[in-house]
C-alpha atoms as a PDB file:
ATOM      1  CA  UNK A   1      72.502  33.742 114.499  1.00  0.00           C
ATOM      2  CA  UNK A   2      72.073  36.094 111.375  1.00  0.00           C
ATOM      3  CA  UNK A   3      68.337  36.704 112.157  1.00  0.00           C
ATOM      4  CA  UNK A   4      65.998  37.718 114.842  1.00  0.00           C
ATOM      5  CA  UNK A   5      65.206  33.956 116.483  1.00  0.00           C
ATOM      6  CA  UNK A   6      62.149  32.874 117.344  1.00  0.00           C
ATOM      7  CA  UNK A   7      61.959  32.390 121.608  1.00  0.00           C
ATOM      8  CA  UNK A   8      59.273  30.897 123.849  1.00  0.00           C
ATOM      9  CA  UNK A   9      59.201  31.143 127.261  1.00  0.00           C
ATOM     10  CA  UNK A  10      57.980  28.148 129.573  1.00  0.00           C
ATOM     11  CA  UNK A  11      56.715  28.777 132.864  1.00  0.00           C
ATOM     12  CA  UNK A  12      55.699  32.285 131.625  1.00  0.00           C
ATOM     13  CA  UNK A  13      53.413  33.088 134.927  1.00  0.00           C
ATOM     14  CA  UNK A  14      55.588  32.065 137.670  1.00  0.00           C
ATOM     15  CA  UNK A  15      58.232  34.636 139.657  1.00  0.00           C
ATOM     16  CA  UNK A  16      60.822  33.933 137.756  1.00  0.00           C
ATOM     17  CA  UNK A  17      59.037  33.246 134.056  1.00  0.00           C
ATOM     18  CA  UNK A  18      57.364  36.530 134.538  1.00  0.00           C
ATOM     19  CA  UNK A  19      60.936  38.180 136.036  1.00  0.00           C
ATOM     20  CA  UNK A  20      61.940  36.486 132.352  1.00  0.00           C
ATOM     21  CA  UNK A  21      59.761  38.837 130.810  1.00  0.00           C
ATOM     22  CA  UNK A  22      60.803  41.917 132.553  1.00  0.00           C
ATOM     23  CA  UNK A  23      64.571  41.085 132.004  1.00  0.00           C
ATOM     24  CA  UNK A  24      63.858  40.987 128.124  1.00  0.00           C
ATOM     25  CA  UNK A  25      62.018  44.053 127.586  1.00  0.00           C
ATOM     26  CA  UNK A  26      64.663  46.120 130.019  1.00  0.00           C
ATOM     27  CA  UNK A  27      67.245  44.441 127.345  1.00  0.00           C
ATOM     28  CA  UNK A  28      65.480  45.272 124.434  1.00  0.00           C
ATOM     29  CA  UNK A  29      66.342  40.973 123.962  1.00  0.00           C
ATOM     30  CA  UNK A  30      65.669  40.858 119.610  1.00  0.00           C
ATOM     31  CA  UNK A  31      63.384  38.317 118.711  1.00  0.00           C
ATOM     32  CA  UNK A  32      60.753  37.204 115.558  1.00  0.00           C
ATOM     33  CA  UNK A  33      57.683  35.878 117.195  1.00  0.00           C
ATOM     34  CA  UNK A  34      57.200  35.335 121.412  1.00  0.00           C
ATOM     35  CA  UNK A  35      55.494  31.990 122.566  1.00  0.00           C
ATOM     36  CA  UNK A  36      54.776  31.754 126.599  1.00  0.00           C
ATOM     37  CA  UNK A  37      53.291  28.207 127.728  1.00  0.00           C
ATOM     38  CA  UNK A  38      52.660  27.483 131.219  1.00  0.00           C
ATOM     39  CA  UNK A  39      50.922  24.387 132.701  1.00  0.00           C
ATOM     40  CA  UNK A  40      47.533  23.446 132.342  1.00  0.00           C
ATOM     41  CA  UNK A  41      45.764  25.783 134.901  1.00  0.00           C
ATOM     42  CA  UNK A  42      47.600  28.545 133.924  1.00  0.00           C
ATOM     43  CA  UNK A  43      47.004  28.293 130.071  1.00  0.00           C
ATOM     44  CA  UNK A  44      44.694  31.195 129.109  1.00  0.00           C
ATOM     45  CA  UNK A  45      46.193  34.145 130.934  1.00  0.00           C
ATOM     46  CA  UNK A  46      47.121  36.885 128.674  1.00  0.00           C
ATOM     47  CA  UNK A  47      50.408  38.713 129.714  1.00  0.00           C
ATOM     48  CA  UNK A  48      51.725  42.057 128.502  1.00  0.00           C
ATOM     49  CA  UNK A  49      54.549  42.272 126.560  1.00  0.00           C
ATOM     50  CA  UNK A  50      56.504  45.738 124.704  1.00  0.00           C
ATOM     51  CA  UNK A  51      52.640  46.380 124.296  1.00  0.00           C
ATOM     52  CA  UNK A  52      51.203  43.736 122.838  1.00  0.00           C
ATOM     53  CA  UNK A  53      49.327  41.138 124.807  1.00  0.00           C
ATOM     54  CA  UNK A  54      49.834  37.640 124.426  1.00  0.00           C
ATOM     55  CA  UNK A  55      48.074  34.453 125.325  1.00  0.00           C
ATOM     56  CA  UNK A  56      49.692  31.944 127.545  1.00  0.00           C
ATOM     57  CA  UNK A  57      49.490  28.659 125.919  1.00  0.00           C
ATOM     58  CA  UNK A  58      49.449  24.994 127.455  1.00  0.00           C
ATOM     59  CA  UNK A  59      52.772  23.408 127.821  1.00  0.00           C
ATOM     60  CA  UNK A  60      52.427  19.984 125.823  1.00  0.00           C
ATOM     61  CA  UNK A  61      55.162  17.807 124.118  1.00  0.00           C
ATOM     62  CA  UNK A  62      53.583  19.244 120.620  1.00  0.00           C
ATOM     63  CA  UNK A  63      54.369  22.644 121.387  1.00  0.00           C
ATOM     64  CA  UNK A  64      57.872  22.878 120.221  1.00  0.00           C
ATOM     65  CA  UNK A  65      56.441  21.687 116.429  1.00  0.00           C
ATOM     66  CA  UNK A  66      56.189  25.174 115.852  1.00  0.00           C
ATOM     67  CA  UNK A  67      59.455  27.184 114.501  1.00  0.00           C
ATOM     68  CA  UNK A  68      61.004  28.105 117.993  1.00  0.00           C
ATOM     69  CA  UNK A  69      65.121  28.889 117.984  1.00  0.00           C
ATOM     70  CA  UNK A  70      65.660  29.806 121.756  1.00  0.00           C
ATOM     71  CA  UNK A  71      63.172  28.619 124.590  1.00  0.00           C
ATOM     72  CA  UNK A  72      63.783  29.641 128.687  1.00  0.00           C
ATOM     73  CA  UNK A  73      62.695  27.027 130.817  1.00  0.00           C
ATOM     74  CA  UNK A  74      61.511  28.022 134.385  1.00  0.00           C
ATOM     75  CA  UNK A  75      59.100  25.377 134.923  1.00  0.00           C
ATOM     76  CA  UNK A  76      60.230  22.887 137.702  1.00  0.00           C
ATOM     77  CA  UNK A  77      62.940  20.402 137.598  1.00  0.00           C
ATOM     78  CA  UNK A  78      60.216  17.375 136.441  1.00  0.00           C
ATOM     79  CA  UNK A  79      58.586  19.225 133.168  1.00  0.00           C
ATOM     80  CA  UNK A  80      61.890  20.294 132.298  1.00  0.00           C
ATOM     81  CA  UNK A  81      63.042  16.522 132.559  1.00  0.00           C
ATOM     82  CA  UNK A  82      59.808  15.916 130.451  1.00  0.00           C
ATOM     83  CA  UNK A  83      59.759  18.793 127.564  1.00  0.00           C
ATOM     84  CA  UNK A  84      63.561  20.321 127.367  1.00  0.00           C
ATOM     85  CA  UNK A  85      64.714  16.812 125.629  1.00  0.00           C
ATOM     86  CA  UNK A  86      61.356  17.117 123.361  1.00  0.00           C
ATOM     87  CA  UNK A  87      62.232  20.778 122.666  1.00  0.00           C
ATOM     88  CA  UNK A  88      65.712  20.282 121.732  1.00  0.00           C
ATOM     89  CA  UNK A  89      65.259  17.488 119.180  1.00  0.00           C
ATOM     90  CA  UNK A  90      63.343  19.469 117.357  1.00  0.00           C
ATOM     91  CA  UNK A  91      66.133  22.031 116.931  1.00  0.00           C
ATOM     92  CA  UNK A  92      65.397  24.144 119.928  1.00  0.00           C
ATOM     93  CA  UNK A  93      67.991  25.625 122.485  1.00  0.00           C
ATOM     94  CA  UNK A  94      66.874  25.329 125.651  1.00  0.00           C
ATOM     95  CA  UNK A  95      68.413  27.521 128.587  1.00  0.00           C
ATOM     96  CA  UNK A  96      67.054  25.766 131.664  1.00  0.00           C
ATOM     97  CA  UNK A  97      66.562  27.130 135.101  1.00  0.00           C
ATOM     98  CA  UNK A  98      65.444  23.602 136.856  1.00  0.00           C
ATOM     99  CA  UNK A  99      68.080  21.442 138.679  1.00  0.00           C
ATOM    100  CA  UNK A 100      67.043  18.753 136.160  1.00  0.00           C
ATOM    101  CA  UNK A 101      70.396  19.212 133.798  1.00  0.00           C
ATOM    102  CA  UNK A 102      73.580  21.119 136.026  1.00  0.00           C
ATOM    103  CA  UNK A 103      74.874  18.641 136.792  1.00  0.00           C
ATOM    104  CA  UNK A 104      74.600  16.106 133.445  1.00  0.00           C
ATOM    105  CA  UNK A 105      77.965  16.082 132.307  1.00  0.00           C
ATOM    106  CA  UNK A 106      76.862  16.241 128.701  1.00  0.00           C
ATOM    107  CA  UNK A 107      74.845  19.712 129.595  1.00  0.00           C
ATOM    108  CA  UNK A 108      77.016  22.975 129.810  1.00  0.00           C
ATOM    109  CA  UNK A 109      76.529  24.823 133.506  1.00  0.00           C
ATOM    110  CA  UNK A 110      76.789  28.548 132.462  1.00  0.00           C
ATOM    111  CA  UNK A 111      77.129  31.739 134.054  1.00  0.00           C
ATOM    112  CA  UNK A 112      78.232  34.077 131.284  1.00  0.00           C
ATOM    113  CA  UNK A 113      80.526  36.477 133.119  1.00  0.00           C
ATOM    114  CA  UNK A 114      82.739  33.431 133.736  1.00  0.00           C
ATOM    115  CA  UNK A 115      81.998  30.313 131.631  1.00  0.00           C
ATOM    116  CA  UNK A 116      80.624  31.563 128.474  1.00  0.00           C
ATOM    117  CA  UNK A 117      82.936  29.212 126.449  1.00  0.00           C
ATOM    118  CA  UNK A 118      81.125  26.554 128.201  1.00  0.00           C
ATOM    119  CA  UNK A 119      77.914  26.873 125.933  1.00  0.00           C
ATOM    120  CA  UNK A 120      79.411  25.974 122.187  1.00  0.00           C
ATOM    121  CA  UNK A 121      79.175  22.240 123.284  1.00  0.00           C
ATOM    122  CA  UNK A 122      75.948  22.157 124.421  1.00  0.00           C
ATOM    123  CA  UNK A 123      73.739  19.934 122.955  1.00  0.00           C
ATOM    124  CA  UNK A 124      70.385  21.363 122.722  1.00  0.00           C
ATOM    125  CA  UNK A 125      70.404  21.711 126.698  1.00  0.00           C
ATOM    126  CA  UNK A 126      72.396  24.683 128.310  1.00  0.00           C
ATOM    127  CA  UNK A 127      71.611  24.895 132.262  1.00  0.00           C
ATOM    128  CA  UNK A 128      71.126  28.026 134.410  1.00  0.00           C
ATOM    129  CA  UNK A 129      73.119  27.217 137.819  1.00  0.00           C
ATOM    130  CA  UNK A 130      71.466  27.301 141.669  1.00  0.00           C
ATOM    131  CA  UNK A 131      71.036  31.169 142.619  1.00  0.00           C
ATOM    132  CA  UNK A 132      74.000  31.109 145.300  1.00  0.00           C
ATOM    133  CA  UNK A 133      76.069  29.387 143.195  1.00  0.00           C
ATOM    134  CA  UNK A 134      76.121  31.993 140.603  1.00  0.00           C
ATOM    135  CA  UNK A 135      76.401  35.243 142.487  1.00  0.00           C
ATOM    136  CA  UNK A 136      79.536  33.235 144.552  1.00  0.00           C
ATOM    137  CA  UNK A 137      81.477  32.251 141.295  1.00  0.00           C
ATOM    138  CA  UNK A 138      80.829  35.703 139.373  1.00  0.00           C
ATOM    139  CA  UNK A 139      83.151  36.851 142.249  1.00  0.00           C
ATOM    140  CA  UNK A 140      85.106  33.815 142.849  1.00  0.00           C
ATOM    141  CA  UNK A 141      86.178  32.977 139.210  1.00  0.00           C
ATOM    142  CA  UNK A 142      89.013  36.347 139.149  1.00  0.00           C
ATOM    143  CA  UNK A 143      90.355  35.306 142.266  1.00  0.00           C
ATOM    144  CA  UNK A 144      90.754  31.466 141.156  1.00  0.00           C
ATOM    145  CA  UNK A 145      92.467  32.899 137.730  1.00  0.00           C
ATOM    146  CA  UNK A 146      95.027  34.693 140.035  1.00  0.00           C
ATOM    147  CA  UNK A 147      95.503  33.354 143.106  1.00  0.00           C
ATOM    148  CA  UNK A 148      94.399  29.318 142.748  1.00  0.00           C
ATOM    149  CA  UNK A 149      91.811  28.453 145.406  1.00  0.00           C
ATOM    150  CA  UNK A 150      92.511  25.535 147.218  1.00  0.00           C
ATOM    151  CA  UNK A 151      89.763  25.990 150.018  1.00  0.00           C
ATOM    152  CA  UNK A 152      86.316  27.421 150.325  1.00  0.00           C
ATOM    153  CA  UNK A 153      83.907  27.768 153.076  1.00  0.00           C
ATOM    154  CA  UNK A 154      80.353  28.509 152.108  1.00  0.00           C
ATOM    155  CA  UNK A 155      77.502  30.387 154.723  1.00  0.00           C
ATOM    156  CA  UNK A 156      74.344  31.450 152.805  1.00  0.00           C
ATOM    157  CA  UNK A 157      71.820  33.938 154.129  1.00  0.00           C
ATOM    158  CA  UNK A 158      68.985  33.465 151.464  1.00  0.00           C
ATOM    159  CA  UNK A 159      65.767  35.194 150.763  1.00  0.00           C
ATOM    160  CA  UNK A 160      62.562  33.476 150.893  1.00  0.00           C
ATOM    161  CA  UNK A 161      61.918  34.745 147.304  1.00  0.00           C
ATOM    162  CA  UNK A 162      64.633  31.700 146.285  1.00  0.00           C
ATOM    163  CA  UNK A 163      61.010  29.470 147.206  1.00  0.00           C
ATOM    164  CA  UNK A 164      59.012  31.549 145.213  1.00  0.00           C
ATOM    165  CA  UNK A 165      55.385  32.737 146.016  1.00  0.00           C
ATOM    166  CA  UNK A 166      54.432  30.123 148.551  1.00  0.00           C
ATOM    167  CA  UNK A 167      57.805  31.538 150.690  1.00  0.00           C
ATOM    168  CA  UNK A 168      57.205  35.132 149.891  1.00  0.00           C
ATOM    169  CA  UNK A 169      54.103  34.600 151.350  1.00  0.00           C
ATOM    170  CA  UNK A 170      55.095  32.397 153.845  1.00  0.00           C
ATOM    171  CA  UNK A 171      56.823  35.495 155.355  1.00  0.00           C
ATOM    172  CA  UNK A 172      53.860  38.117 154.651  1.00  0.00           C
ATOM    173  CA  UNK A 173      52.030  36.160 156.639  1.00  0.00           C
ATOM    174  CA  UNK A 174      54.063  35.605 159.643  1.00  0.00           C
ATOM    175  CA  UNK A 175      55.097  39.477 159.431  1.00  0.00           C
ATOM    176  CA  UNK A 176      51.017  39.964 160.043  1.00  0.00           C
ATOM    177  CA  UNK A 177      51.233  38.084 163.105  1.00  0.00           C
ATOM    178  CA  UNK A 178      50.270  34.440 161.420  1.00  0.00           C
ATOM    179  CA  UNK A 179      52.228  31.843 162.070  1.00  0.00           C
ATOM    180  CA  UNK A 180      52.305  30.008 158.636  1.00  0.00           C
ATOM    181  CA  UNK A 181      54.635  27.750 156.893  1.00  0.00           C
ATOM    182  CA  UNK A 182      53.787  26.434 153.660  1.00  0.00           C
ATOM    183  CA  UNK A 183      57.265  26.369 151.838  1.00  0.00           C
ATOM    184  CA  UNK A 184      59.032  25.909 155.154  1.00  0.00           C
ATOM    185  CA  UNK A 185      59.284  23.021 158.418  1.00  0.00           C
ATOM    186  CA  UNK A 186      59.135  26.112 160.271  1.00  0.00           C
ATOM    187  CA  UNK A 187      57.768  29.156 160.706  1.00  0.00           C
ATOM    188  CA  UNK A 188      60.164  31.922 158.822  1.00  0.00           C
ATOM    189  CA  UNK A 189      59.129  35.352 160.412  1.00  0.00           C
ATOM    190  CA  UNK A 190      62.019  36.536 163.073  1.00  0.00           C
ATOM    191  CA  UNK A 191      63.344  32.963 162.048  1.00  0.00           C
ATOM    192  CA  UNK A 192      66.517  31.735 160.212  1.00  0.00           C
ATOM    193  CA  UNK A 193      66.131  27.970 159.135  1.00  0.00           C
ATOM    194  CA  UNK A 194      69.321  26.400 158.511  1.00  0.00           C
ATOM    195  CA  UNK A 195      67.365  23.682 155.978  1.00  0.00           C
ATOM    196  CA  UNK A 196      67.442  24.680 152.667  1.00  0.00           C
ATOM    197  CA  UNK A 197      65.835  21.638 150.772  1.00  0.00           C
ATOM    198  CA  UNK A 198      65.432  17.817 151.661  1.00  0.00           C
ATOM    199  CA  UNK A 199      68.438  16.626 154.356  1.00  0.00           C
ATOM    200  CA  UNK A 200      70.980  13.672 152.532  1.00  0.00           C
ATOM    201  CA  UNK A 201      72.347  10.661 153.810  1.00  0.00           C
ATOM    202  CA  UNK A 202      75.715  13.126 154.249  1.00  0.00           C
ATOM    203  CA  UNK A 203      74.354  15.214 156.802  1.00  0.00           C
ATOM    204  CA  UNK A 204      74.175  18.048 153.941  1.00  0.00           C
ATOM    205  CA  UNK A 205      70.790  19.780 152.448  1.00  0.00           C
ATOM    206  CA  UNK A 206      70.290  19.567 148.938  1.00  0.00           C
ATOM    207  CA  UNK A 207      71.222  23.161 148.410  1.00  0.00           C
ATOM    208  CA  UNK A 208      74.238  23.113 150.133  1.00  0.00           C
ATOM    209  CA  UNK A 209      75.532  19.873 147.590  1.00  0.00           C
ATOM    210  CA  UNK A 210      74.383  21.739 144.722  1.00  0.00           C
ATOM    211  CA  UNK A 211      76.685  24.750 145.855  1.00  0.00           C
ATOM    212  CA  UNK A 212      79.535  22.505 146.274  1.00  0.00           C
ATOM    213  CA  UNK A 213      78.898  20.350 142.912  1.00  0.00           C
ATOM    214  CA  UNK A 214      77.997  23.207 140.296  1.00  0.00           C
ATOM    215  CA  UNK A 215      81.077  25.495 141.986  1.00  0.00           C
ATOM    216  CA  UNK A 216      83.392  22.882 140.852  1.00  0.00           C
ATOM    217  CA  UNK A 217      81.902  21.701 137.365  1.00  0.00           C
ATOM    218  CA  UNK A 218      82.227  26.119 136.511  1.00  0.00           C
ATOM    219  CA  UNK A 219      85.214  26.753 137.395  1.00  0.00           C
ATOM    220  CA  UNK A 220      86.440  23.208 135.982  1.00  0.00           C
ATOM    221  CA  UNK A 221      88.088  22.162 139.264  1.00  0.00           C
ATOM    222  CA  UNK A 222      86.878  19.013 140.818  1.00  0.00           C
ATOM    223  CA  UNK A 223      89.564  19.243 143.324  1.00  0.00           C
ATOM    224  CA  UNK A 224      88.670  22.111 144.753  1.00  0.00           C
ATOM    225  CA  UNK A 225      87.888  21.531 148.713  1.00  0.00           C
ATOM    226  CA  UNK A 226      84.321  23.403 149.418  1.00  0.00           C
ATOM    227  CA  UNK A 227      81.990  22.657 152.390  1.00  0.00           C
ATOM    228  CA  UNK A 228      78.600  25.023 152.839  1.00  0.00           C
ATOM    229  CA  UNK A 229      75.798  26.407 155.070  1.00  0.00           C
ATOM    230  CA  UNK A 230      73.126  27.591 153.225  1.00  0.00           C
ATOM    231  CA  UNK A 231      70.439  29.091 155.872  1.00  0.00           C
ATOM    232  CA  UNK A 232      66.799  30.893 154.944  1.00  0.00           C
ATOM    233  CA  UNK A 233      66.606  34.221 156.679  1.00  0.00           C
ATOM    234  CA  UNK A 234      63.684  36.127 156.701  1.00  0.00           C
ATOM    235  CA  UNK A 235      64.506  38.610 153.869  1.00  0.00           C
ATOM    236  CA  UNK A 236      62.283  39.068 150.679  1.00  0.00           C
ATOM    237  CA  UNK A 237      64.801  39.304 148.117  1.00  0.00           C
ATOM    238  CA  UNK A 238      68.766  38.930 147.427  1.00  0.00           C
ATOM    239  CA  UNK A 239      70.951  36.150 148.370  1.00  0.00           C
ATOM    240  CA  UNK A 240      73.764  37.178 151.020  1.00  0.00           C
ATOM    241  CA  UNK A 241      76.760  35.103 151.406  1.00  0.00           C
ATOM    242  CA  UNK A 242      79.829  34.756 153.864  1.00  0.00           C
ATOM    243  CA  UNK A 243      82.629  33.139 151.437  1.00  0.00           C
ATOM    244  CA  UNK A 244      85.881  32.654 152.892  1.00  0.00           C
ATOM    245  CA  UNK A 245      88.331  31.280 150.254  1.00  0.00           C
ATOM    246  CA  UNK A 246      91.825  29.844 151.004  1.00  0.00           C
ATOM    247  CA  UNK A 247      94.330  30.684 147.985  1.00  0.00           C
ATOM    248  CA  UNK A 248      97.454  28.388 146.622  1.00  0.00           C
ATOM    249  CA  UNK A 249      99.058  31.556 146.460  1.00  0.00           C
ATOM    250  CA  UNK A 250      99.871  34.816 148.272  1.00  0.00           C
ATOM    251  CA  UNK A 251      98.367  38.256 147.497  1.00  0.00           C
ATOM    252  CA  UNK A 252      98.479  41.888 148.202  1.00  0.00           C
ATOM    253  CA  UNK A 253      94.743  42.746 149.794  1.00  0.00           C
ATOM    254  CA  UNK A 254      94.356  46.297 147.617  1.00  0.00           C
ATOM    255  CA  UNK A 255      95.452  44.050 144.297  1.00  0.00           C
ATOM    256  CA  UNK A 256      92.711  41.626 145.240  1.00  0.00           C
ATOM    257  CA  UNK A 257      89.962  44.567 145.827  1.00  0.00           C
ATOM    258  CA  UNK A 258      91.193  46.260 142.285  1.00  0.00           C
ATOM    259  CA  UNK A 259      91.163  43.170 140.805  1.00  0.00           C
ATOM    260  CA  UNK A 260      87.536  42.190 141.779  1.00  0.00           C
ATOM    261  CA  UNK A 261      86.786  45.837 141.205  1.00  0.00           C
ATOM    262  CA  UNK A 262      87.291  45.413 137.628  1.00  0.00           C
ATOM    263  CA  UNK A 263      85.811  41.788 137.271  1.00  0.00           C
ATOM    264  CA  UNK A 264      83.143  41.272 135.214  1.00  0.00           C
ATOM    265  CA  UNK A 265      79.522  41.749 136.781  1.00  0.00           C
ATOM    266  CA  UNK A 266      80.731  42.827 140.016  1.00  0.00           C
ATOM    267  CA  UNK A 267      80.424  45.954 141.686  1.00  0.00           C
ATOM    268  CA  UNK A 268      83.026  46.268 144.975  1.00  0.00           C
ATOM    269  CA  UNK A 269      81.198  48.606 147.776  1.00  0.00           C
ATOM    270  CA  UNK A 270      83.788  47.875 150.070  1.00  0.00           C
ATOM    271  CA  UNK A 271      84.173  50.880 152.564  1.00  0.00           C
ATOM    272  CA  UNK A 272      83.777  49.940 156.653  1.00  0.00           C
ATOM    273  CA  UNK A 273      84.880  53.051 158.037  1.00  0.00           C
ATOM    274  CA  UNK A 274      81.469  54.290 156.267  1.00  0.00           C
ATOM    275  CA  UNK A 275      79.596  51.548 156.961  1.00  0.00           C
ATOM    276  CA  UNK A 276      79.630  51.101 153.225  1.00  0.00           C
ATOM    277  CA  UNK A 277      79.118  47.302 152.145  1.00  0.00           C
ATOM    278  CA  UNK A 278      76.631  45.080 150.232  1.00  0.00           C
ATOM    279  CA  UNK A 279      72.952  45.175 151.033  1.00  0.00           C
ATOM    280  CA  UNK A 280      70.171  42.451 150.097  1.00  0.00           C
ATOM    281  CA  UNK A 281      68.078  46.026 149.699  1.00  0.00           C
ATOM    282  CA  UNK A 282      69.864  47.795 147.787  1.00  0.00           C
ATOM    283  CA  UNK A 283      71.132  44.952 145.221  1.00  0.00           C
ATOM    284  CA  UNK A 284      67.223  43.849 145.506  1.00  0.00           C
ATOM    285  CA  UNK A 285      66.074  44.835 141.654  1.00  0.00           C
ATOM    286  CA  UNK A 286      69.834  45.003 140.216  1.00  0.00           C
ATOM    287  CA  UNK A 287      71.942  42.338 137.743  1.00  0.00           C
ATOM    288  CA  UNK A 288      75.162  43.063 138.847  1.00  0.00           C
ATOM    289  CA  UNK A 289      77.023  40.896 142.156  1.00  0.00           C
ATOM    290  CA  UNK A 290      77.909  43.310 144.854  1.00  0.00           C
ATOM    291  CA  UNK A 291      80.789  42.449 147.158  1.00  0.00           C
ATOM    292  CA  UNK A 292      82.179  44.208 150.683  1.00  0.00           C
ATOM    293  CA  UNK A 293      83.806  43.032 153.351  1.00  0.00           C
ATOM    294  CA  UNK A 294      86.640  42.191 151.824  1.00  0.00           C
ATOM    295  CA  UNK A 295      89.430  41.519 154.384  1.00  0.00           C
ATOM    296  CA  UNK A 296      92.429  38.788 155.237  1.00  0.00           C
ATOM    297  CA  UNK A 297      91.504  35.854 157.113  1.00  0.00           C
ATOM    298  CA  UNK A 298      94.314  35.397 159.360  1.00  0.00           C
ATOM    299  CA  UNK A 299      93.583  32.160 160.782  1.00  0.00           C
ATOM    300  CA  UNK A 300      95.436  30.905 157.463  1.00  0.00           C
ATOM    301  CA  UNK A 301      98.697  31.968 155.024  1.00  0.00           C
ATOM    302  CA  UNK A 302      96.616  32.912 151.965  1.00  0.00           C
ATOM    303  CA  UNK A 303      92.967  33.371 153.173  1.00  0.00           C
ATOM    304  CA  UNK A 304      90.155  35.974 152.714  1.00  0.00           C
ATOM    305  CA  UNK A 305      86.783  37.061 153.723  1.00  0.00           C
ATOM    306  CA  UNK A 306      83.982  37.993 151.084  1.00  0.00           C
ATOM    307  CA  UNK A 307      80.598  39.428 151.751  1.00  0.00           C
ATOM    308  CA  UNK A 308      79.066  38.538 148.159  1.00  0.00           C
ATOM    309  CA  UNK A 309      75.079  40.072 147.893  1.00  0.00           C
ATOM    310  CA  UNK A 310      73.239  39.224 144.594  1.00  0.00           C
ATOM    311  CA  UNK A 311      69.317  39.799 143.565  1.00  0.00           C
ATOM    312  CA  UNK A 312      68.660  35.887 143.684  1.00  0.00           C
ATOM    313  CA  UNK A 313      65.565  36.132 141.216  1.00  0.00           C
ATOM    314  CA  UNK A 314      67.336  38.301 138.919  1.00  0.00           C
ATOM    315  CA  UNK A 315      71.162  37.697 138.692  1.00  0.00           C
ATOM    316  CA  UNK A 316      70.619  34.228 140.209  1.00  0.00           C
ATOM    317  CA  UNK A 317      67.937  33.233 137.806  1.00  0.00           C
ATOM    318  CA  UNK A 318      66.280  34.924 135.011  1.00  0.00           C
ATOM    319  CA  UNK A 319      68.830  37.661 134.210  1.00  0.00           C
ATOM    320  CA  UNK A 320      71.620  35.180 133.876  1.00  0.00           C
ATOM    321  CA  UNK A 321      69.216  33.188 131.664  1.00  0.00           C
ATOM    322  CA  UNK A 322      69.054  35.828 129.510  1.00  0.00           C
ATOM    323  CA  UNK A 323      72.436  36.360 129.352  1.00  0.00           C
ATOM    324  CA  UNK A 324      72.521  32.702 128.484  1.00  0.00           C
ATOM    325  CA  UNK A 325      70.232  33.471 125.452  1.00  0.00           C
ATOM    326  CA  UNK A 326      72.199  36.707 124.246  1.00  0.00           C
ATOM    327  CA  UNK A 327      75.294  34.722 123.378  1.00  0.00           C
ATOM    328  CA  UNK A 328      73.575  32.392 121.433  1.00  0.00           C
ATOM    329  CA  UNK A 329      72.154  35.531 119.111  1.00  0.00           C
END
């Protein structure tokens, strides 16, 4: 694009519309003129932005009439079903964070650090993955390049942040000694619920399919074998994850740690002895995937152990929207 674009942002007061926000002032994002819409009870608010204040705006199926080049949609998997079609046929790119479009097979699924390719044949429509699918591939996708995976084994530890207010508060609540649970079938304080999402007729949650699904349509390998275990822990922020990943091939263990050292967006902290590994506190706030534990599984030939930690609001949602939106410029 030879010119500052035009950008709206839809769902401009929720966590991660307002995370949005944040993510694009802290990357100085360049842009002509800044539209947020929201739904109907939220149209009004006036938000803060590089100090000027704007007014939120009604989302409506006229409101991409106006010039808009880029728009991030974090608005819930139904209005983005509704307005992201409306928005793109009249000329707008639309980087959506809903399930609604991952996994449309005429929609690119991109995380930038390992896809980015992916994006020239979208068609007005470019979607942001699930949160613990993007922190997993960001460190999976070096180790597929080299090694081949044949096998992985998904266990999720994830924040109650990935539910947004109602969970956040959810756990507030129940750390103040009330028993609430709004986002959850169970109370979440000194709890971990091992439903993430509605069951299937498979035995699997939601979440744990759209692990399995999206890993496969990024790294373009629909034979890969992948089961998962995605569990809500009571945590405010940052997806953890235990990934254990069976290779085609062999590999020397301090290769593997240089190479993932070196990968892009991830940050190896990787020292036991020191009780040095990844954190949901301390990557709470950060972009980049943080991974530790890194050690043979020797159950199996070619297998290893990952302990991959990623800010799920920011990494697994907004800041790899934004990413989305840079390569476009």
């Amino acid at each position: 694009m030879d010119r500052k674009p035009n950008l709206a942002v839809v769902g401009a007061t929720g966590l991660v519309g307002s995370t949005f926000l944040k993510v694009l002032e802290e990357r100085d994002f360049p842009f002509e003129s800044l539209y947020l819409m929201a739904s109907k009870k939220s149209a009004g608010a006036v938000l803060r932005f590089r100090g000027k204040d704007y007014i939120v705006e009604e989302l409506t199926e006229s409101s991409f009439d106006k010039p808009i080049d880029i728009a991030l949609f974090s608005a819930g998997g139904s209005a983005s079903q509704i307005y992201a079609p409306i928005a793109a046929s009249k000329g707008v790119v639309v980087v959506d964070n809903s399930s609604a479009w991952r996994m449309d097979p005429t929609v690119p699924l991109v995380v930038p650090e390992v896809n980015p390719d992916a994006i020239s044949w979208n068609k007005g429509i470019i979607a942001n993955p699930n949160c613990s699918t993007i922190q997993a591939v960001v460190a999976l996708k070096p180790l597929h390049d080299k090694y081949g995976i044949r096998r992985i084994v998904y266990s999720t530890y994830q924040a109650v942040s990935g539910s947004g207010v109602k969970g956040i508060e959810d756990l507030r609540q129940g750390l103040a000694g009330n028993d609430i649970n709004i986002a959850y079938p169970h109370p979440i304080a000194g709890n971990c619920i091992p439903q993430i999402d509605v069951f299937l007729e498979n035995g699997y949650t939601k979440e744990e399919m759209k692990m399995i699904l999206e890993t496969r349509k990024i790294l373009e390998d629909d034979s890969l074998k992948i089961t998962a275990t995605t569990v809500r822990v009571p945590v405010f922020a940052s997806h953890s994850e235990s990934i254990n990943v069976e290779f085609e091939r062999p590999f020397v263990l301090e290769e593997l740690k240089e190479l993932l050292a070196a990968a892009p967006g991830c940050v190896l902290q990787d020292d036991p002895a020191n009780s040095i590994y990844p954190l949901a506190r301390t990557a709470a706030g950060k972009d980049e995937v943080f991974i530790g534990r890194v050690r043979r599984d020797e159950s199996v030939e070619n297998g290893i152990n990952l302990w991959v930690v990623a800010d799920n609001i920011r990494k697994g949602a907004a800041t790899n929207a934004v990413q989305i939106a840079e390569l476009l410029l």
